[in-house]
Protein backbone atom coordinates (compact mmCIF):
# COMPACT_ATOMS: atom_id res chain seq x y z
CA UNK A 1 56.79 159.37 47.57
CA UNK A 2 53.20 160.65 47.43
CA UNK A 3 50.98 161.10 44.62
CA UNK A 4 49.52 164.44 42.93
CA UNK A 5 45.97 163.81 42.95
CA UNK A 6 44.10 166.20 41.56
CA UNK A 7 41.53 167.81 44.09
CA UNK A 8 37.75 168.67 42.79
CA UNK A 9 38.29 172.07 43.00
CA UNK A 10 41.46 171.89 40.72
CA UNK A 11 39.72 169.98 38.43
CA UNK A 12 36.78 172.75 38.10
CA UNK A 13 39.81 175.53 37.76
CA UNK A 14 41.59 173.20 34.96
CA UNK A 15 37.92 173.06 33.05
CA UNK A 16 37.13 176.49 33.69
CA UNK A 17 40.45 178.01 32.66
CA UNK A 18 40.35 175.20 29.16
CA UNK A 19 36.95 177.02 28.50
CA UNK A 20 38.00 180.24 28.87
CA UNK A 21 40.52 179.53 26.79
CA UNK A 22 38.47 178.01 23.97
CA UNK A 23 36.22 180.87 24.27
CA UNK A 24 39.14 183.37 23.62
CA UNK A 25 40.29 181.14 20.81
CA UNK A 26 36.47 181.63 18.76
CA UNK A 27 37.13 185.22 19.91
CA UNK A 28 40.19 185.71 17.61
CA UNK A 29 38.77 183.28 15.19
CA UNK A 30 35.41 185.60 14.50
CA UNK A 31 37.31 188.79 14.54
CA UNK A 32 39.78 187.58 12.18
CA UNK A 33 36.96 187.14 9.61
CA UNK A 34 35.21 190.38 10.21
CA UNK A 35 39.01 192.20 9.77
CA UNK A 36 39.77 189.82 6.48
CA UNK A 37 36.45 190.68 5.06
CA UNK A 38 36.99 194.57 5.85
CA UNK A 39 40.83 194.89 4.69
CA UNK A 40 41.99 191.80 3.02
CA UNK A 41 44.08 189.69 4.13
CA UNK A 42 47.16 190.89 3.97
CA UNK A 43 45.30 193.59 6.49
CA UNK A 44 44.88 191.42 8.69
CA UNK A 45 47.81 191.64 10.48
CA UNK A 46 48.08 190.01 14.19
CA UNK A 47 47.88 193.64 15.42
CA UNK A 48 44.82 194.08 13.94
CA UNK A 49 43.29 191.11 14.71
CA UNK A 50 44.09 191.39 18.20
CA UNK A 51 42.69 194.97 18.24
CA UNK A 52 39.45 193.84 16.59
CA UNK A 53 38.94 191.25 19.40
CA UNK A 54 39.57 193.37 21.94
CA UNK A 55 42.78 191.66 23.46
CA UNK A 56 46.64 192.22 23.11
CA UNK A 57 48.98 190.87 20.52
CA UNK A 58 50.34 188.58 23.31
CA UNK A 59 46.89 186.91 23.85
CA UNK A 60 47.05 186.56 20.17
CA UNK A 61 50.67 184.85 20.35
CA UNK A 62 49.86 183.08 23.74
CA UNK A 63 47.15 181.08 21.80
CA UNK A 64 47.73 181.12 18.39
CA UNK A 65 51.40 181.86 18.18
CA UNK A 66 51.25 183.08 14.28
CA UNK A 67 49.10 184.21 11.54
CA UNK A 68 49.57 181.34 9.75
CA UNK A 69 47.84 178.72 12.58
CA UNK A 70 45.06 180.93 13.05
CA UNK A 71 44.10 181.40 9.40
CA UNK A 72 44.23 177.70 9.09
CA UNK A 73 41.73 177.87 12.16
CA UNK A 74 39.87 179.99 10.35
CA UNK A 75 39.28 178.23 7.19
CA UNK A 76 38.19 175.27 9.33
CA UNK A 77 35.24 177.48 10.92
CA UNK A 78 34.42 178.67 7.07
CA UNK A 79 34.65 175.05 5.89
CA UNK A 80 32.97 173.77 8.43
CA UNK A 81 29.89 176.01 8.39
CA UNK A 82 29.40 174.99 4.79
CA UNK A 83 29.32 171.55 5.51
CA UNK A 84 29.16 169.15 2.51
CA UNK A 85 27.27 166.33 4.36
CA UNK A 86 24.88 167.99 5.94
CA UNK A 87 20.97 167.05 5.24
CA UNK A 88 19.10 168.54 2.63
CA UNK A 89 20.14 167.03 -0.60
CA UNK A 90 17.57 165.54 -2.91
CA UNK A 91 17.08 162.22 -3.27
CA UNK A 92 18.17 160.02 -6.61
CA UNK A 93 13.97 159.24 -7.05
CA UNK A 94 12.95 162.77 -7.77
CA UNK A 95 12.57 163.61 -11.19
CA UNK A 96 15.99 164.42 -13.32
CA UNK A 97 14.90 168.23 -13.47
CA UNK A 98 14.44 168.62 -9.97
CA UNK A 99 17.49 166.96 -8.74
CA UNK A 100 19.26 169.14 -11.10
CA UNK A 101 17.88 172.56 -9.74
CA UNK A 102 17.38 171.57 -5.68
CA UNK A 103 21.51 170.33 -6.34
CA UNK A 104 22.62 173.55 -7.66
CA UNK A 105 20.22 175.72 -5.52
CA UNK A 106 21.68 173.66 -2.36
CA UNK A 107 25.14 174.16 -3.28
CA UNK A 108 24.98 177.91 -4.42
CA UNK A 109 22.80 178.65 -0.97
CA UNK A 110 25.10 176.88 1.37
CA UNK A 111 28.33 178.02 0.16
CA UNK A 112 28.69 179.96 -2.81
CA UNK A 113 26.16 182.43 -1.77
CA UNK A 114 27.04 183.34 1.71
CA UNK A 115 30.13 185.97 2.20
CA UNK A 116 31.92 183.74 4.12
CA UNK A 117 32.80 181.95 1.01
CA UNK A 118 34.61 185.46 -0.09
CA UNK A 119 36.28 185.59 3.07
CA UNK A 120 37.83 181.90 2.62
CA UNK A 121 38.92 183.00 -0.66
CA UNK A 122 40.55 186.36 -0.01
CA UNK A 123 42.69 183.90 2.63
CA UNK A 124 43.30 181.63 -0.65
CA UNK A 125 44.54 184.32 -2.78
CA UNK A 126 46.33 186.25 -0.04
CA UNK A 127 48.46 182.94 1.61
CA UNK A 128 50.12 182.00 -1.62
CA UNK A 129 53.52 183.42 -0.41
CA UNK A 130 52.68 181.02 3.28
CA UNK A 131 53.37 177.19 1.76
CA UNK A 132 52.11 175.96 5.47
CA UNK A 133 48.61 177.53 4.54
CA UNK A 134 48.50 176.31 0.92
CA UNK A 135 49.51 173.12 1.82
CA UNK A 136 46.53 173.13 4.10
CA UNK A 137 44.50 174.50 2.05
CA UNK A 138 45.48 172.08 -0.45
CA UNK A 139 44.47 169.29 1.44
CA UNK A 140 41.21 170.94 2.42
CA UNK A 141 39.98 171.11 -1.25
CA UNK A 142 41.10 167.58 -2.08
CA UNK A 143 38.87 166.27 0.93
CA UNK A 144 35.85 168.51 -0.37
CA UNK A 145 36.29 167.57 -3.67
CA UNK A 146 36.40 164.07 -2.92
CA UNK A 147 33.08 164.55 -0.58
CA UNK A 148 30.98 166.34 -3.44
CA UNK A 149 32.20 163.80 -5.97
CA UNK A 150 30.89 161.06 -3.66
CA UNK A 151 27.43 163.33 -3.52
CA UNK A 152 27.03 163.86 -7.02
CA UNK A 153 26.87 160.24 -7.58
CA UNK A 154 24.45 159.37 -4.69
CA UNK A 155 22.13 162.47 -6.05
CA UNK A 156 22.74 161.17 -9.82
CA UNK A 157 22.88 157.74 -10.17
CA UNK A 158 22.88 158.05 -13.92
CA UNK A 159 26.67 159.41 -13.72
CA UNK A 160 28.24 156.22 -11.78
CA UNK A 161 29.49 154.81 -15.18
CA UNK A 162 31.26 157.28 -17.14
CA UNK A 163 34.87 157.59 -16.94
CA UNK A 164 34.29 161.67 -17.23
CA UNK A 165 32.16 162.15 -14.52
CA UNK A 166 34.99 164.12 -12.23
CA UNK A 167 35.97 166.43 -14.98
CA UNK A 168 31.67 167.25 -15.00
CA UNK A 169 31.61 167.57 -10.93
CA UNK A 170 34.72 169.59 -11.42
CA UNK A 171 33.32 171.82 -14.22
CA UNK A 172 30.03 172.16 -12.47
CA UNK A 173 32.12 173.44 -8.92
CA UNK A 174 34.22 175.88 -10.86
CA UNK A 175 31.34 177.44 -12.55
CA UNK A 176 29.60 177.85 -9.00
CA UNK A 177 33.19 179.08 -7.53
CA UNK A 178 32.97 181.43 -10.31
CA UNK A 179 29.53 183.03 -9.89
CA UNK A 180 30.63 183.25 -6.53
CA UNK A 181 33.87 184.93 -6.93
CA UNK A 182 31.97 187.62 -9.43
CA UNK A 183 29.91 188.57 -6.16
CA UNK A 184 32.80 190.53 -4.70
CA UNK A 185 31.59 193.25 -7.80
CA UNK A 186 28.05 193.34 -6.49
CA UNK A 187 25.01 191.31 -6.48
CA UNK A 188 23.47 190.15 -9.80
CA UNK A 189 20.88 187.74 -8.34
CA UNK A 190 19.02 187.75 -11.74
CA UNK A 191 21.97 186.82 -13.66
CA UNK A 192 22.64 184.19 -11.08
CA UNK A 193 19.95 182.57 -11.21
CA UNK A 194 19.71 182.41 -15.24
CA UNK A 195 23.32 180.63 -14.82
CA UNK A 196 22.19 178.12 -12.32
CA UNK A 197 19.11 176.95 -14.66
CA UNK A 198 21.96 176.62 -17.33
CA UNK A 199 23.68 174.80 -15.25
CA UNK A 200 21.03 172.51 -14.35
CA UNK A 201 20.24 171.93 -18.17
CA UNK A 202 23.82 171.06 -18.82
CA UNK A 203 23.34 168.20 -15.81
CA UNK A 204 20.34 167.00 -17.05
CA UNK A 205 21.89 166.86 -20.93
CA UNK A 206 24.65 164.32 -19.93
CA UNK A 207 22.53 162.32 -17.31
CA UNK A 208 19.60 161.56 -19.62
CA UNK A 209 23.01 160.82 -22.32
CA UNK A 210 24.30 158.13 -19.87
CA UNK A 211 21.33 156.73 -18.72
CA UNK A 212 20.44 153.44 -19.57
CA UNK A 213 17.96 152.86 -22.62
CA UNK A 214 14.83 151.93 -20.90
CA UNK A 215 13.55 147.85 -21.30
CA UNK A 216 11.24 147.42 -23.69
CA UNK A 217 8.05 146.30 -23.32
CA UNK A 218 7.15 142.62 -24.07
CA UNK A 219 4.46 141.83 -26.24
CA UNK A 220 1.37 140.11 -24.82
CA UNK A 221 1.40 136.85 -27.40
């Protein structure tokens, strides 16, 4: 009985061909954006898709086998490139105000701002007949929510103790999802920015409401 050992030269054609392959993947991946962003997503059929990329529908198939699994690939690239944990948020010893506006201003610049963020959400609103993608999807959300939650609290301390602190994140998300969503009617960077500096005064209301009294001072006898 002998053994198939793989040779070196198999092993560089199993690498190469697993590259190639992962290169063909991003391939579909990026021009399944650029087609959802220019017809929708109920345009963006696997036809299309393939055509966009330059390959066949059964290059499409051969990899992804339906529309569902690759939109579900490619709201992990748009998730992914606005990565919640990345540096860059302020830390808890800057002064209320400025945590406030460099929070907002992070948040709004990393993924509110950029069109990718209307490209993951004409997949939202186009998938809701496709339970496979909203169940993903689902799941998604609930693991970014729970990531900015965790976020808010390290940026504002101040918040840690009040029972309605998840209802604020959550307010404070939708109104950025919002702004965002009103982008797909034009820019109104003025107006955005006015709502952002609201938004940062609403933070800073109930933070300096739940922080603690400061100590007073002893008197020198």
């Amino acid at each position: 009985m002998t053994t198939d050992t793989p040779t070196p030269a198999k092993t560089r054609n199993r690498a190469h061909h697993a590259e190639r392959s992962e290169a063909t993947r991003a391939q579909l991946i990026r021009a399944a954006i650029q087609v959802v962003r220019d017809k929708g997503y109920q345009g963006a059929s696997v036809f299309e898709v393939a055509k966009a990329a330059g390959l066949t529908p059964g290059a499409f198939q051969h990899h992804f086998g339906t529309k569902s699994v690759l939109m579900m690939r490619v709201v992990d690239e748009l998730v992914a490139a606005s990565d919640y944990n990345a540096p860059g948020w302020p830390a808890a010893e800057l002064p209320l105000g400025e945590r406030a506006r460099q929070t907002l201003q992070l948040l709004w610049q990393r993924i509110y701002e950029p069109e990718r963020f209307l490209v993951a959400w004409q997949v939202y609103m186009g998938c809701g007949a496709d339970p496979e993608i909203t169940r993903y999807i689902a799941g998604l959300r609930q693991t970014q929510q729970d990531q900015l939650r965790q976020r808010f609290l390290t940026v504002f301390p101040e918040l840690s103790a009040s029972p309605d602190t998840p209802a604020l994140i959550d307010l404070v998300m939708s109104t950025l999802r919002g702004m965002g969503l009103v982008r797909l009617f034009g820019p109104a960077d003025a107006a955005m920015a006015a709502q952002l500096d609201q938004l940062a005064g609403l933070l800073v209301q109930r933070c300096e409401r739940l922080a603690p009294p400061p100590t007073p001072r002893r008197k020198a006898p």
